[in-house]
C-alpha atoms as a PDB file:
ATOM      1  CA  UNK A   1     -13.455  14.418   4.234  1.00  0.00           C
ATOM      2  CA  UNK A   2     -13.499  10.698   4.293  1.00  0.00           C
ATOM      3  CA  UNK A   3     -11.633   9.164   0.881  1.00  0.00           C
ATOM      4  CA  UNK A   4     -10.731   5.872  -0.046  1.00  0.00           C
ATOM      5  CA  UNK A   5      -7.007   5.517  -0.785  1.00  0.00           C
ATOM      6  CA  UNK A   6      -6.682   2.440  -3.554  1.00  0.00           C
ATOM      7  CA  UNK A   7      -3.952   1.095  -5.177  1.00  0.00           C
ATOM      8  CA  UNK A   8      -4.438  -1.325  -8.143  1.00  0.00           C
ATOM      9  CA  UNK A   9      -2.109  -3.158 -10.645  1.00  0.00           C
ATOM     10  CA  UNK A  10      -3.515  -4.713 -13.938  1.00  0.00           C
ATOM     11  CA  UNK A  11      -6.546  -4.346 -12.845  1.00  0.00           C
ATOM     12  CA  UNK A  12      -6.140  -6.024  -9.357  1.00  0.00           C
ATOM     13  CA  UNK A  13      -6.586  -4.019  -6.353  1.00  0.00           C
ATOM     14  CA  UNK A  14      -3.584  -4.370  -4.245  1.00  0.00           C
ATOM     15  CA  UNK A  15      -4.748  -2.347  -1.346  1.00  0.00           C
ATOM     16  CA  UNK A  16      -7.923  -0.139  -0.410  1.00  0.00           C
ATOM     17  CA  UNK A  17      -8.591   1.424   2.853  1.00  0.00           C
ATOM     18  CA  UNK A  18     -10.480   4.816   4.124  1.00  0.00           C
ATOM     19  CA  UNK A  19      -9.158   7.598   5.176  1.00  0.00           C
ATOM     20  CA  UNK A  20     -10.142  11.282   6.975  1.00  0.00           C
ATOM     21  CA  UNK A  21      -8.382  13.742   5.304  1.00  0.00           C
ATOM     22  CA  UNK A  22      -8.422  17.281   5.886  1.00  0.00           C
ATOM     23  CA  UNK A  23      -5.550  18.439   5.273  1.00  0.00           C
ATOM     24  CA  UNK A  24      -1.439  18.128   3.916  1.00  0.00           C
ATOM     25  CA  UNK A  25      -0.567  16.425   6.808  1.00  0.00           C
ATOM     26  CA  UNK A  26      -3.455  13.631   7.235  1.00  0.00           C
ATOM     27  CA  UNK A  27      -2.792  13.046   3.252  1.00  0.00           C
ATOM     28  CA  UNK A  28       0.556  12.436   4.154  1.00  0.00           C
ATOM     29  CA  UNK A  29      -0.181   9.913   6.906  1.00  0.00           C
ATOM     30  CA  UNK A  30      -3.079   7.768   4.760  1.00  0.00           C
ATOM     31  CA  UNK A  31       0.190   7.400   2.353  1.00  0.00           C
ATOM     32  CA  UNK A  32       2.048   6.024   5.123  1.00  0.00           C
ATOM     33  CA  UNK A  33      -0.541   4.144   6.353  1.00  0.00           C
ATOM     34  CA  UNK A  34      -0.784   2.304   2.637  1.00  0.00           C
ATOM     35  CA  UNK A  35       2.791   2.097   2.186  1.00  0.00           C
ATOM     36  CA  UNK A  36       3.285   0.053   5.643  1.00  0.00           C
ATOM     37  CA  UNK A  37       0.268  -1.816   5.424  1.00  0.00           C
ATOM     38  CA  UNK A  38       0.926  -3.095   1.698  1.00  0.00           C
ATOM     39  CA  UNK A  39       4.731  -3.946   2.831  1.00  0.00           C
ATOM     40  CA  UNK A  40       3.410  -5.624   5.821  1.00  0.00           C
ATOM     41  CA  UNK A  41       1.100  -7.808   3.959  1.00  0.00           C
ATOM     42  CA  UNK A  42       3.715  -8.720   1.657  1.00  0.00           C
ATOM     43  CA  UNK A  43       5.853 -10.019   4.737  1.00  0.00           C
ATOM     44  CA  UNK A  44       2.591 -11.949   6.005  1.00  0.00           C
ATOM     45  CA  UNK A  45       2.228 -13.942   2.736  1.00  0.00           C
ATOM     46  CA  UNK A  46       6.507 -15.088   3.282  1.00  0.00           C
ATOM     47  CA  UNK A  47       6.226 -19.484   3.670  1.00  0.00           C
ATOM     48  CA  UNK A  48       9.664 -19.500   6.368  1.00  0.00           C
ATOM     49  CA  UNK A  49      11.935 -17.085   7.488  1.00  0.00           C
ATOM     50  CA  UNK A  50      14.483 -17.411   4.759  1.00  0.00           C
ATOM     51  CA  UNK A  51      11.522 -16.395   2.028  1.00  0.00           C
ATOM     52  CA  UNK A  52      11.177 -13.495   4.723  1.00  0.00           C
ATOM     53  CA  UNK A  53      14.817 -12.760   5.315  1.00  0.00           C
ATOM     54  CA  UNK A  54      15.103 -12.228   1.092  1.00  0.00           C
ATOM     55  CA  UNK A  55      12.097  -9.874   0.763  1.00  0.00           C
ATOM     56  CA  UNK A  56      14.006  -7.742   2.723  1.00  0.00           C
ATOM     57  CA  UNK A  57      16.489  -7.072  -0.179  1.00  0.00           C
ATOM     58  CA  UNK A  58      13.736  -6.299  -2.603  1.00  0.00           C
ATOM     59  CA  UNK A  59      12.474  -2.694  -2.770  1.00  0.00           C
ATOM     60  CA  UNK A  60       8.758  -2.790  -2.724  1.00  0.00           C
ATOM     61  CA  UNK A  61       8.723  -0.355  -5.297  1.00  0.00           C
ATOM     62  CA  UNK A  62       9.090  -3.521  -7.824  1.00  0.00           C
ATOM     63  CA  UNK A  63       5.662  -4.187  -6.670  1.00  0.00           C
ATOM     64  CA  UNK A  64       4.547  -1.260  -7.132  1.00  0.00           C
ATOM     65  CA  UNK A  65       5.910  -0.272 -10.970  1.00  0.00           C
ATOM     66  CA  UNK A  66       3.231   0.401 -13.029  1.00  0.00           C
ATOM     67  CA  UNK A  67       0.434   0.410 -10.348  1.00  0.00           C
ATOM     68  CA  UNK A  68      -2.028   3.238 -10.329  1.00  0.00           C
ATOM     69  CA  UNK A  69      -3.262   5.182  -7.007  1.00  0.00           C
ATOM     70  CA  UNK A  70      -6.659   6.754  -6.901  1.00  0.00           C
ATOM     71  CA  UNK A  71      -8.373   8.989  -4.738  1.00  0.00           C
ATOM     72  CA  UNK A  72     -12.372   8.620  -4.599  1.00  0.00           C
ATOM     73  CA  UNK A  73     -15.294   9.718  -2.239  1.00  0.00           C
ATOM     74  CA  UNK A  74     -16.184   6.401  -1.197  1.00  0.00           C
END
């Protein structure tokens, strides 16, 4: 069943994507799939290499504190 994964944070969506899941395991990867793509954009938005170098000490989880995740037939 296609689903769209989103996660949002004071009422701005910080990631969205679609997924086929059909079971455990595919649920599992459209997780993955959202955690490395929202980390990865992070990284994208770093000015220089030394803005880069120091999000690599911060736990994306900071980001993430208080967001909400829904599930929803898109």
């Amino acid at each position: 069943m296609n689903v769209k994964l989103r996660i949002r944070k004071h009422g701005a969506t910080l990631f969205a994507n679609t997924y086929d899941i059909t079971d455990p395991e595919s649920f599992g990867h459209a997780c993955a799939d959202a955690w490395y793509r929202f980390r990865m954009a992070r990284h994208e938005r770093a000015a220089n290499v030394g803005e880069l170098m120091d999000m690599q000490k911060m736990n994306i989880l900071d980001d993430m504190e208080g967001a909400e995740i829904s599930i929803v037939k898109p």
